[in-house]
Protein backbone atom coordinates (compact mmCIF):
# COMPACT_ATOMS: atom_id res chain seq x y z
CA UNK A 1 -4.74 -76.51 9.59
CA UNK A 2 -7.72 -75.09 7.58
CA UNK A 3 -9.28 -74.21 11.02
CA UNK A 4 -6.25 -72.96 12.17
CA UNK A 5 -6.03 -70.56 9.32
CA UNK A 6 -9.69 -69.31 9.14
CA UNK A 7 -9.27 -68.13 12.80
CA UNK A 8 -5.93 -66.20 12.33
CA UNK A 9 -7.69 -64.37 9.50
CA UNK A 10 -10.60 -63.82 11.98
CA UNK A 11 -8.12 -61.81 14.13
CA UNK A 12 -6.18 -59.88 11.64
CA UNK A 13 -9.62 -58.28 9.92
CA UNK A 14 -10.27 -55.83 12.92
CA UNK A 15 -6.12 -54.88 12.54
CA UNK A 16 -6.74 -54.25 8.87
CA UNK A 17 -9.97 -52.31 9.68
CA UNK A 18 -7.92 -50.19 12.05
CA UNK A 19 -5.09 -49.54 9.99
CA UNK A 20 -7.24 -48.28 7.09
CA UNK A 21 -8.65 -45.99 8.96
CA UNK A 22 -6.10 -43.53 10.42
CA UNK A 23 -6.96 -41.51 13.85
CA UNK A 24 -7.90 -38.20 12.19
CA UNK A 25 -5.56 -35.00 12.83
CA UNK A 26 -7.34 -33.05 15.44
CA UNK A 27 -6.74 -28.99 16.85
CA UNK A 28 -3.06 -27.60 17.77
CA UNK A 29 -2.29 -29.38 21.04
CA UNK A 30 -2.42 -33.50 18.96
CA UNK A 31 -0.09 -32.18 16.28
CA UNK A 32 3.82 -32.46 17.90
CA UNK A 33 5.36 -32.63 14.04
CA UNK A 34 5.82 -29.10 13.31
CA UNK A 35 6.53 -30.39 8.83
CA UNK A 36 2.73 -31.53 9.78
CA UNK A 37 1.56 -28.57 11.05
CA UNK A 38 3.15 -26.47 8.18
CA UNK A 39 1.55 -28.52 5.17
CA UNK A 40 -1.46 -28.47 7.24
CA UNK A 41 -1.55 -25.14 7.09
CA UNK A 42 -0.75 -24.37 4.00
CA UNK A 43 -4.14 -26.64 2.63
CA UNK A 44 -6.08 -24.97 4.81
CA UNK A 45 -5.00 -21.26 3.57
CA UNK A 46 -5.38 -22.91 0.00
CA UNK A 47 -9.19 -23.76 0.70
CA UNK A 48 -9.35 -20.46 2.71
CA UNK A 49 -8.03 -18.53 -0.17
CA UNK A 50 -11.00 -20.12 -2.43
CA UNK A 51 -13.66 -19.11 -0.44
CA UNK A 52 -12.03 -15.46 0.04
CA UNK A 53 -12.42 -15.42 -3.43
CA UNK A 54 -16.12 -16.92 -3.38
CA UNK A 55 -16.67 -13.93 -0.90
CA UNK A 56 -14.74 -11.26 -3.73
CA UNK A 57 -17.18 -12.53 -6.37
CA UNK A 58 -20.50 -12.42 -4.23
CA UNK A 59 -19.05 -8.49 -2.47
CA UNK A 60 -18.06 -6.65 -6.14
CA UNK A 61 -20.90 -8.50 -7.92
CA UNK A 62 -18.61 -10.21 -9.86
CA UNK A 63 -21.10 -12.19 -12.14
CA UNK A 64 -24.13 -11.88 -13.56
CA UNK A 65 -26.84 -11.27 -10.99
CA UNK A 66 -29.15 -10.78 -13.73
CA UNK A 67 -28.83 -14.61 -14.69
CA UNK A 68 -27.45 -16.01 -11.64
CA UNK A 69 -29.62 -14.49 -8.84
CA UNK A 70 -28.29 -12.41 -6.43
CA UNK A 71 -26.55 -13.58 -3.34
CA UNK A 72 -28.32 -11.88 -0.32
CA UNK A 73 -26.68 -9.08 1.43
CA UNK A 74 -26.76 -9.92 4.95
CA UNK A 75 -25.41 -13.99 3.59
CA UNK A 76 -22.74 -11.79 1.92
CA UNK A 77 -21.79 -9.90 4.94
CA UNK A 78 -22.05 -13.07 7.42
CA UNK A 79 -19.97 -15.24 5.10
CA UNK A 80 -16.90 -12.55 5.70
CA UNK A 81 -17.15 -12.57 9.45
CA UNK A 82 -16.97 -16.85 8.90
CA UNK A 83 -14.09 -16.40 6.83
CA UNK A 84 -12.29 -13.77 9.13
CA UNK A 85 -13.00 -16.39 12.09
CA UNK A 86 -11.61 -19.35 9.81
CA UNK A 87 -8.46 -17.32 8.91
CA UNK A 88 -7.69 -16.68 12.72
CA UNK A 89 -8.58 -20.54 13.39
CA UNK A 90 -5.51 -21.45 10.69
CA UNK A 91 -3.29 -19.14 12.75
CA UNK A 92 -3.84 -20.60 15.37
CA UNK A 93 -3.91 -24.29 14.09
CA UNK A 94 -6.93 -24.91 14.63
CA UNK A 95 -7.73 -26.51 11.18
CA UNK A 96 -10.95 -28.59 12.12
CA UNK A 97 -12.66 -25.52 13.12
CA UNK A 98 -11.34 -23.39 10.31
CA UNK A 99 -12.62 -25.86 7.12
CA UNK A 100 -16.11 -26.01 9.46
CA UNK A 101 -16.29 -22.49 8.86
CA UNK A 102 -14.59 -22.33 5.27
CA UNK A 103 -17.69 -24.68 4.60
CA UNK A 104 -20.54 -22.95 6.76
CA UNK A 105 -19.48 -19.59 4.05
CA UNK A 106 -19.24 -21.72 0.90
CA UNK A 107 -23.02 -22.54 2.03
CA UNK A 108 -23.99 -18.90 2.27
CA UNK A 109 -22.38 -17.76 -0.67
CA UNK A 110 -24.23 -20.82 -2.73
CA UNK A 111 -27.50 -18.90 -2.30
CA UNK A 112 -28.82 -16.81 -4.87
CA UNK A 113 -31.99 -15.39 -5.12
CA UNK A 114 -33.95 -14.71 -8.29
CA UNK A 115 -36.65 -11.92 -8.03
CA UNK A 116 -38.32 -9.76 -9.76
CA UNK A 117 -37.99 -6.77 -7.43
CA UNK A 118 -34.26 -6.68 -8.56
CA UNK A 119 -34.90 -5.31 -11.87
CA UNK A 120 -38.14 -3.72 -11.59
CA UNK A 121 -39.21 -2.49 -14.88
CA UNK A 122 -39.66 -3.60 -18.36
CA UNK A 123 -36.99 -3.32 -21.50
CA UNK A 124 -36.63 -4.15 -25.04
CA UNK A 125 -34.94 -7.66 -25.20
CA UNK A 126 -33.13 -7.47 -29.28
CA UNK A 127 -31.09 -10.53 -28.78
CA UNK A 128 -34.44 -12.10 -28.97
CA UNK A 129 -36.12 -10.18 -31.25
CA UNK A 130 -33.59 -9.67 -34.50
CA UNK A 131 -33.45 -6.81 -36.69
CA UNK A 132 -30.77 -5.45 -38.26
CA UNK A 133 -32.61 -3.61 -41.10
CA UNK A 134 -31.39 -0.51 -39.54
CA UNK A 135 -28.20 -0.97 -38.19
CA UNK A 136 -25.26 0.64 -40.70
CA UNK A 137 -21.36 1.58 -40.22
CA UNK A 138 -21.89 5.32 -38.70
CA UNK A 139 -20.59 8.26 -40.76
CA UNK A 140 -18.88 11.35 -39.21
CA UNK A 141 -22.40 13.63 -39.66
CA UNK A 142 -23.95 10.41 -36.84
CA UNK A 143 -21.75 12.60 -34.79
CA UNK A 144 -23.30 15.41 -34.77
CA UNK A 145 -26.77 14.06 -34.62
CA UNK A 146 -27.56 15.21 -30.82
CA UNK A 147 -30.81 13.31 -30.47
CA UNK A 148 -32.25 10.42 -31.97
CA UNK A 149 -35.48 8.93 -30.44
CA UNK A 150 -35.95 11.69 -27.92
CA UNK A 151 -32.76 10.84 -26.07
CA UNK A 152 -29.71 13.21 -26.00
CA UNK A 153 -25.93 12.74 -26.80
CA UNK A 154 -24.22 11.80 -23.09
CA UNK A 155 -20.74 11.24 -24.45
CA UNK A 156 -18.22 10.93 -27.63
CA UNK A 157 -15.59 9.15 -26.31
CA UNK A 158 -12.70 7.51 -28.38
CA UNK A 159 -10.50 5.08 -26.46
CA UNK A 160 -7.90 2.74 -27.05
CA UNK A 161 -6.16 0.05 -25.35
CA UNK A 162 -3.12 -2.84 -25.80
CA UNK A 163 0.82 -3.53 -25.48
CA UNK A 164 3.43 -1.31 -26.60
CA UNK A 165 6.63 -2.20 -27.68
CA UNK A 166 8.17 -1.35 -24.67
CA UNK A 167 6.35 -4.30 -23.24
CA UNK A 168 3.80 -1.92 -21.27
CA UNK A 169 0.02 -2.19 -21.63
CA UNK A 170 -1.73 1.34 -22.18
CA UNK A 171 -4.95 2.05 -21.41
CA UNK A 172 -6.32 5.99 -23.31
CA UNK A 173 -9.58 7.18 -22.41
CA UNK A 174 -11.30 10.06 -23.85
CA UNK A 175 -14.55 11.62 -23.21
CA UNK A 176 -16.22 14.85 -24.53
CA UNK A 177 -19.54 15.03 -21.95
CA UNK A 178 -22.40 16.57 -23.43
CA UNK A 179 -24.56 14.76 -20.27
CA UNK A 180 -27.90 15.47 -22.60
CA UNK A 181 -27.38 19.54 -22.47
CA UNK A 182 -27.13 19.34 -26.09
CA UNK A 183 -23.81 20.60 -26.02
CA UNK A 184 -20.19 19.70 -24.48
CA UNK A 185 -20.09 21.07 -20.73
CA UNK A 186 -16.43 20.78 -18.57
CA UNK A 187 -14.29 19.18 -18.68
CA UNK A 188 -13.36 17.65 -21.24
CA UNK A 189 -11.71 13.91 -19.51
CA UNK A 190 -8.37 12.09 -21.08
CA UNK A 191 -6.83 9.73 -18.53
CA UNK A 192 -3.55 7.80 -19.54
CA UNK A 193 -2.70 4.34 -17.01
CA UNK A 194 0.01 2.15 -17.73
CA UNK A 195 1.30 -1.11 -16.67
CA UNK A 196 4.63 0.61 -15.55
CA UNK A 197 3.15 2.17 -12.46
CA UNK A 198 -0.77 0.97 -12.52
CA UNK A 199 -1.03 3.27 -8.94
CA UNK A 200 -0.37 6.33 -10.96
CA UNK A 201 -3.21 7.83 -12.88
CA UNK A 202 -3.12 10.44 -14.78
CA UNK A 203 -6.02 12.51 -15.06
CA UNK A 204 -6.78 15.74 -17.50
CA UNK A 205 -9.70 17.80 -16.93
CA UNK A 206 -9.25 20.45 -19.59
CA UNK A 207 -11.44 23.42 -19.10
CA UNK A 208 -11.75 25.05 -21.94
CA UNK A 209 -14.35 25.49 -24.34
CA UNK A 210 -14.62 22.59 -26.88
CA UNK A 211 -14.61 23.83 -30.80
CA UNK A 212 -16.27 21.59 -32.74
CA UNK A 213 -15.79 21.70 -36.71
CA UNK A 214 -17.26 20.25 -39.51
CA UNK A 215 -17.17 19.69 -42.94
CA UNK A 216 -19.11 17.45 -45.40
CA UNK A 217 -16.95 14.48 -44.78
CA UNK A 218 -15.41 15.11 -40.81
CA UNK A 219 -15.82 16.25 -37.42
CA UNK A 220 -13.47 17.79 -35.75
CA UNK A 221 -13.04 18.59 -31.97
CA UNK A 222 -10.67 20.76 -29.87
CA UNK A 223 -10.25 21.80 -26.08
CA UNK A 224 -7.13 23.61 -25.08
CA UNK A 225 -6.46 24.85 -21.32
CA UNK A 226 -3.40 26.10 -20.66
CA UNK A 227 -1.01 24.49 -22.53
CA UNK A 228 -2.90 21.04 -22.59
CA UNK A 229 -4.74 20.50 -25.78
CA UNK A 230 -6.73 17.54 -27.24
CA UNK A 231 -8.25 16.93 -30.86
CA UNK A 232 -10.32 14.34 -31.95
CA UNK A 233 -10.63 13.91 -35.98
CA UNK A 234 -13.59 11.96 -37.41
CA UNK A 235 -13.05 11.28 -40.66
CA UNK A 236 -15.36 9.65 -42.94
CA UNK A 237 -13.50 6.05 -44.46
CA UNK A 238 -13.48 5.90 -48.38
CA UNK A 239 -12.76 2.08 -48.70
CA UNK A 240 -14.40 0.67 -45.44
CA UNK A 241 -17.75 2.82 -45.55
CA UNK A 242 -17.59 3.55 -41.94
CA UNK A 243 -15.08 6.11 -39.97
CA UNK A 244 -11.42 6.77 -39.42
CA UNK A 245 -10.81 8.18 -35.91
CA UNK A 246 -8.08 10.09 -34.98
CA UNK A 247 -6.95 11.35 -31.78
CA UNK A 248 -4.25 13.55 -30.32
CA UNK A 249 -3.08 14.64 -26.94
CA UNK A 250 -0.46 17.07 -25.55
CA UNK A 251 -0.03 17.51 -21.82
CA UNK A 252 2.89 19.33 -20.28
CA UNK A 253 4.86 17.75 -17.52
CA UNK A 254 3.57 18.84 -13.57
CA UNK A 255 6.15 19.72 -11.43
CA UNK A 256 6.03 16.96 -8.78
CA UNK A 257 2.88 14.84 -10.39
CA UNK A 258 3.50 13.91 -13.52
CA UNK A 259 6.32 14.10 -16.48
CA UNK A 260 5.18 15.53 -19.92
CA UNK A 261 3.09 12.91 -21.71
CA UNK A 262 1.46 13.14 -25.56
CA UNK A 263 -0.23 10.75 -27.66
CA UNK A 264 -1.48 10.22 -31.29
CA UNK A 265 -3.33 7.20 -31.65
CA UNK A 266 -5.64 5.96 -34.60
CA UNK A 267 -8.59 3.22 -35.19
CA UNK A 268 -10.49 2.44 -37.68
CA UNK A 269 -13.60 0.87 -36.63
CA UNK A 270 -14.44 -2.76 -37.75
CA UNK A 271 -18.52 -1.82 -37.54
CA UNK A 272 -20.75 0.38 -35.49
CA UNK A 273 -22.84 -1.43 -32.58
CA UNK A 274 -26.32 0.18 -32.64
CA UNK A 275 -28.24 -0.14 -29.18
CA UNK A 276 -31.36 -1.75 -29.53
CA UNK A 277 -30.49 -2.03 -33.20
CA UNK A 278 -31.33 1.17 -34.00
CA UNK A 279 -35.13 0.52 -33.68
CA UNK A 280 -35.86 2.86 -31.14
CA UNK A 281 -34.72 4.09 -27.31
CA UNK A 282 -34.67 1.19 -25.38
CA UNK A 283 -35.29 1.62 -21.13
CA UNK A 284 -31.74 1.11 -19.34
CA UNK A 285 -33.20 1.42 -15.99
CA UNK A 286 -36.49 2.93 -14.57
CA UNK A 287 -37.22 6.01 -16.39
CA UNK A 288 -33.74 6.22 -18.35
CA UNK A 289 -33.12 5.58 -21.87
CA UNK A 290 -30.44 4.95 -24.26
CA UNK A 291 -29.68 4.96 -27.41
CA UNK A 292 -26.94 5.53 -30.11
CA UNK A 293 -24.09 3.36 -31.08
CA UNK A 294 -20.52 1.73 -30.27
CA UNK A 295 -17.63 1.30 -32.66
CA UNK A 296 -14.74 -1.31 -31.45
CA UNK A 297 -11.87 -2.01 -33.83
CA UNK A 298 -8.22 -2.35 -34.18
CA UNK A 299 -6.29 0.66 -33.26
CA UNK A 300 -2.35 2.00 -33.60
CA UNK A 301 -0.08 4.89 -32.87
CA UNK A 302 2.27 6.09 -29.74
CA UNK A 303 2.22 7.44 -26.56
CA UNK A 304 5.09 9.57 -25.46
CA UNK A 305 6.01 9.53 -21.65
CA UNK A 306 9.35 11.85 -20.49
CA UNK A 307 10.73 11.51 -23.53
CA UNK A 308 10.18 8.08 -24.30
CA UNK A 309 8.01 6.87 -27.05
CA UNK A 310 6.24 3.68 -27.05
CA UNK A 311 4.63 2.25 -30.20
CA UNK A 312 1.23 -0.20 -30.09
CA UNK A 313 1.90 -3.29 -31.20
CA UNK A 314 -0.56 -5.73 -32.98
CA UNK A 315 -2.80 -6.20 -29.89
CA UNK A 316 -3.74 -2.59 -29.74
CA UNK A 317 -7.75 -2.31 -30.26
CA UNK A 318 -10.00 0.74 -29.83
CA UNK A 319 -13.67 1.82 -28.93
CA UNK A 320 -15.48 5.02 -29.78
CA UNK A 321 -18.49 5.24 -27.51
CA UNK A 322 -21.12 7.65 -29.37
CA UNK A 323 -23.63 6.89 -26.32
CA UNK A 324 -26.84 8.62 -25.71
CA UNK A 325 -28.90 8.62 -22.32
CA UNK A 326 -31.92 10.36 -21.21
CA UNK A 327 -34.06 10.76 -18.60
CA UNK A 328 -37.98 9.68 -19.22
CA UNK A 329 -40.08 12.88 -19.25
CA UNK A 330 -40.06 14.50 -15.91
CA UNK A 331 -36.76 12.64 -14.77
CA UNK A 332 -33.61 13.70 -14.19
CA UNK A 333 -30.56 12.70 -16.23
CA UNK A 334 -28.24 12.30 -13.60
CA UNK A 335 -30.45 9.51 -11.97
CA UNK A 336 -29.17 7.22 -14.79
CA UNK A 337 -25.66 7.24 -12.60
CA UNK A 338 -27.73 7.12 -9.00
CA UNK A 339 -30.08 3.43 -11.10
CA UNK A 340 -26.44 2.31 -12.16
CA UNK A 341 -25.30 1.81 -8.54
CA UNK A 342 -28.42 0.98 -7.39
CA UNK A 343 -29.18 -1.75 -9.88
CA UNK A 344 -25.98 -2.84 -10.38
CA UNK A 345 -25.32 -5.82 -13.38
CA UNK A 346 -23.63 -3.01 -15.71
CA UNK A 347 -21.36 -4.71 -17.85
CA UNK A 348 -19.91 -3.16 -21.01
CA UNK A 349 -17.42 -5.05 -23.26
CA UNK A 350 -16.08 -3.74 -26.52
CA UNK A 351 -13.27 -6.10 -27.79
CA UNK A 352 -10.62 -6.61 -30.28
CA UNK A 353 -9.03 -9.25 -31.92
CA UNK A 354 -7.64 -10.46 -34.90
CA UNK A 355 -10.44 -12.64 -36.39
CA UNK A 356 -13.54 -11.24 -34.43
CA UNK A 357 -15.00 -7.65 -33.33
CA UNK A 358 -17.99 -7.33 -31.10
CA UNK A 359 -19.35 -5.93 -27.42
CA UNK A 360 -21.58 -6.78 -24.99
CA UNK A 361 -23.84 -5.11 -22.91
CA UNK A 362 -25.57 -5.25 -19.92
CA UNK A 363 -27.75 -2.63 -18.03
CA UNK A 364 -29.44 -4.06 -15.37
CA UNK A 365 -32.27 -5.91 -17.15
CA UNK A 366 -31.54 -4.75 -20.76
CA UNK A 367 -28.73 -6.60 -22.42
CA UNK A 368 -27.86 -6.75 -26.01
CA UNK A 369 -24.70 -6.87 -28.23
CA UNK A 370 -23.23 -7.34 -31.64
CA UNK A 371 -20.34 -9.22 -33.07
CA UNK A 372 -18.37 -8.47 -36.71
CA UNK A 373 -17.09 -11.97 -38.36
CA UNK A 374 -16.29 -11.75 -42.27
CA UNK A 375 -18.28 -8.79 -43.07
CA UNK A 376 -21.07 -9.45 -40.83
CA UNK A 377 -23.17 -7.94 -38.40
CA UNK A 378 -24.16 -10.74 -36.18
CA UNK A 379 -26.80 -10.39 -32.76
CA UNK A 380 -26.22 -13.29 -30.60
CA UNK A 381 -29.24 -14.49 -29.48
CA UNK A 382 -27.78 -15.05 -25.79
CA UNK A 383 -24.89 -14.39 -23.09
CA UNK A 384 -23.34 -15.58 -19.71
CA UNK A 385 -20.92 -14.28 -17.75
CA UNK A 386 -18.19 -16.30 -15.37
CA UNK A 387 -16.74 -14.96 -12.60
CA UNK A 388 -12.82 -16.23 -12.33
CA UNK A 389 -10.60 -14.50 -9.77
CA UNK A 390 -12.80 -11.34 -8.61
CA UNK A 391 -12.37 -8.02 -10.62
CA UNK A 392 -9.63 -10.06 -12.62
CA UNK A 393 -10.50 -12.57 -14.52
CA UNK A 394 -14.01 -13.55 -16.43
CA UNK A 395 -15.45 -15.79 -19.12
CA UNK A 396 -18.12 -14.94 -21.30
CA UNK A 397 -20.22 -17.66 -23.26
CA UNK A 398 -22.73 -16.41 -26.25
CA UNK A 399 -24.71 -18.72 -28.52
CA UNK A 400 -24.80 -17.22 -31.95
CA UNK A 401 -27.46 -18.92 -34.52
CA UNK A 402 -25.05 -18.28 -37.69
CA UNK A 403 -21.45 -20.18 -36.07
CA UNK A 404 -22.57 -21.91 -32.37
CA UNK A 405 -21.05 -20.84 -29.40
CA UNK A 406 -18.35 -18.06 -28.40
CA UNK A 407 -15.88 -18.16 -25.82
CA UNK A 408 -13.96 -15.69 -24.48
CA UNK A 409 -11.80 -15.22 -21.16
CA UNK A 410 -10.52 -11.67 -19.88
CA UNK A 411 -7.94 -10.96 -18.00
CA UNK A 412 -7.55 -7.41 -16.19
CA UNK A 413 -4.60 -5.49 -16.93
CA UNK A 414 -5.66 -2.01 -15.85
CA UNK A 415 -8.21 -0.80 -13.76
CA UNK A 416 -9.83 2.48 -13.38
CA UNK A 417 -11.36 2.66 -9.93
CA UNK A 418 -13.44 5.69 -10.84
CA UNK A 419 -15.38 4.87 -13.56
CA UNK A 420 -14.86 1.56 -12.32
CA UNK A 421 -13.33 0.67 -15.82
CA UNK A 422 -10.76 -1.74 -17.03
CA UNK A 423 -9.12 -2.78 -19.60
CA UNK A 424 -8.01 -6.65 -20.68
CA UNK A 425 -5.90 -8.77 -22.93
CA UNK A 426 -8.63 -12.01 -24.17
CA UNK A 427 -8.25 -14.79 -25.83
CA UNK A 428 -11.29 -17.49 -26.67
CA UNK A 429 -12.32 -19.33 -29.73
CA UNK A 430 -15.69 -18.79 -32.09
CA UNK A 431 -16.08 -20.77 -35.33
CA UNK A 432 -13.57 -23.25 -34.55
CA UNK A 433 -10.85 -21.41 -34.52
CA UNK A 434 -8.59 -19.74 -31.91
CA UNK A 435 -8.64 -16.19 -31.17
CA UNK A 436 -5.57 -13.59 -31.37
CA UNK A 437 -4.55 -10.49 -30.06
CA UNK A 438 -7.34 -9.86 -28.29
CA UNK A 439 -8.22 -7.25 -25.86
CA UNK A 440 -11.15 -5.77 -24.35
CA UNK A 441 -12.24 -2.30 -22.69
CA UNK A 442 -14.12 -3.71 -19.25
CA UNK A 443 -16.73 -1.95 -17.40
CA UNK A 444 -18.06 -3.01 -14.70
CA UNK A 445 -20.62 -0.80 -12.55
CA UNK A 446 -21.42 -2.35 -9.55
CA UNK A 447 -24.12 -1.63 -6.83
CA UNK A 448 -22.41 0.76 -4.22
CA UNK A 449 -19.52 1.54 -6.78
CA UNK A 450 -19.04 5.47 -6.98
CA UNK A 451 -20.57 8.04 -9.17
CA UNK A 452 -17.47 8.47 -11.69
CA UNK A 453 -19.18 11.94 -13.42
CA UNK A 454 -19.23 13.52 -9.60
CA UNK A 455 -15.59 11.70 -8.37
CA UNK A 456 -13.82 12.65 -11.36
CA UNK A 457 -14.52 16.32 -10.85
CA UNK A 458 -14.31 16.51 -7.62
CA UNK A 459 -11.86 13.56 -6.64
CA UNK A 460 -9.73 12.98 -8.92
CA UNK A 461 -7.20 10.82 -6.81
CA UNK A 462 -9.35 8.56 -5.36
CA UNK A 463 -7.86 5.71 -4.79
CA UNK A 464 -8.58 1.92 -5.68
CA UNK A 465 -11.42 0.22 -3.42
CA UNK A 466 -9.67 -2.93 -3.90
């Protein structure tokens, strides 16, 4: 019997071998159950979709090529002819094929080069070496201050983002161009997007001449053309030591374009970012410089559509960008733009939220930034960026020496195709606790993206790459 037994068992292991291993599913003309063929189908265009998105990170430069390497061109363009050839394989059912394909693009896109000749030229580096000795909250007078370091004014440009409590999300942005003349040229830019209709953008480039005003404690600026009129108020802040701005714009409807819009919006800056701390002009690509400062905060107020005002709720959050760029001796200024989109890796993050202020730079090789926590001016002594869903969603993790690591995780709710700017509601944690009501302004240059000062004078409908 024990015999008997050990050779049946002999003769069922090759059945159990063979029924453990199922005959695997092969191309269109093996698979007769069509419920098959759909799920199938739908795993493949799952994995498909993930290395479309792989592809999205790698085309826009959705990460940071700085830290990550940069994923060569040509592997970039042969990984989307793979993926178009994988997409018409699932069509067509032919699945094997399509995931060898799916896979041969994944491989591609996992290449990233780190060189040198990507960034080729030196820059301060002040998350490594600290110094806040200069950095204060800016008074209204820093406006007026044209030049500091031998680099001239580029911009003032007071913006402001969040929900409204007609459940829309507003984006405002604002920006008197000086474009180191030493004094405000045309136009003068507001441009108004909202969730309700993120197609439509409206875009005002008032032409007439910009009257600036000042007093001991305030700025004052005002453009009117033609019925439009905007006026930016920079008052100095009695009990926070740093500045109230205040902003408001009238724009009469457009027969046919747009209905009659107006806004009057307020923030109060939580501190005032200094590039390089304030030490000096620090190189932002080859023979440009930078300097001045940033000021994110909480903002308020309404925005009037047809009629219709809408109120910012809690979430609303603001940035006045008081940013300075030069051309090195002998260099132009506009070459700063022309390095932008030829160096790519430009990442600019102001943010808002209800325990923690701060930004986030990156140009090319120089990267800095600055957070505000209980009074403080804190310079993180390093930052990473995430890619998520390309040109939607992003993580950035900082190390800070005072409170560990920061977390935070945009998501895009607007998007400026221009400028190439965005704006974002965030959430993350820092110091153990979880963050609230955040948002974030979003800029992201990327190499090939378009020169916003020439397409917003010139183009100003051009329509999203995406």
């Amino acid at each position: 019997m024990k015999k008997n037994l050990i050779i049946l068992w002999g003769c069922m292991i090759p059945l159990l071998f063979v029924s453990c291993n199922p005959k695997p599913v092969g191309n269109k003309a093996e698979i007769k159950d069509p419920n098959i063929t759909k799920t199938l189908a739908a795993n493949a265009m799952e994995r498909y979709e993930n290395g479309l998105n792989k592809y999205k990170v790698a085309y826009y430069y959705w990460y940071d090529h700085l830290m990550d390497g940069e994923v060569p061109l040509a592997n970039v363009a042969e990984a989307g002819k793979k993926l178009d050839l994988a997409l018409a394989g699932i069509n067509g059912n032919s699945f094997d094929k399509a995931y060898s394909l799916i896979n041969q693009a994944d491989s591609l896109l996992d290449i990233h080069v780190k060189s040198d000749s990507l960034f080729p030229y030196e820059t301060d580096k002040p998350m490594e070496k600290q110094d806040a000795s200069k950095v204060y909250k800016a008074k209204a007078k820093d406006y007026l201050v044209l030049e500091r370091y031998g680099v001239k004014m580029n911009d003032v440009g007071p913006s402001i983002w969040g929900y409204c409590d007609d459940g829309e999300y507003y984006l405002i942005t604002t920006f008197y161009n000086y474009h180191a003349r030493g004094y405000i040229i045309k136009p003068v830019v507001v441009e108004i997007i909202t969730t309700k209709d993120p197609n439509k953008r409206y875009v005002y480039l008032l032409n007439g001449e910009t009257k600036v005003t000042q007093s001991e404690h305030s700025v004052e600026y005002l453009v009117e053309d033609h019925g439009k009129s905007f006026k930016t108020i920079i008052t100095d802040d009695p009990k926070g030591g740093g500045t109230i701005c205040h902003s408001i714009g009238i724009f009469p409807a457009v027969a046919g374009k747009a209905p009659a819009i107006s806004f009057d919006v307020t923030t109060i800056p939580s501190f005032s970012y200094w590039y390089n701390q304030n030490l000096g002009a620090a190189p932002m690509y080859p023979d440009i410089v930078l300097a001045g400062f940033e000021q994110p905060g909480p903002a308020w107020g309404t925005v009037t559509m047809d009629g219709k005002t809408a109120t910012f709720n809690k979430t609303a959050g603001g940035v006045t960008e008081v940013c300075m760029i030069s051309g090195a001796p002998g260099k132009k200024y506009d070459e700063y733009r022309t390095n932008m989109t030829r160096y790519g890796n430009e990442w600019y993050l102001p943010f808002h939220s209800d325990q923690l202020d701060g930004i986030f730079i990156s140009y090319g090789k120089f990267r800095d930034g600055a957070l505000w926590y209980k009074g403080k001016y804190i310079i993180p002594t390093e930052f990473k960026l995430i890619p998520g869903i390309a040109n939607q969603t992003l993580t950035l993790k900082a190390k800070t020496k005072e409170y560990g690591e920061l977390v935070l995780n945009f998501r895009i709710m607007l998007h400026d195709p221009v400028y190439t700017e965005r704006v974002a509601v965030m959430d993350g944690n820092f110091d153990n606790q979880i963050l609230t009501n955040g948002g974030a302004w979003f800029e992201h240059v990327f190499k090939g993206a378009p020169d916003g000062v020439k397409a917003v004078q010139e183009s100003p409908e051009i329509v999203n790459p995406l």
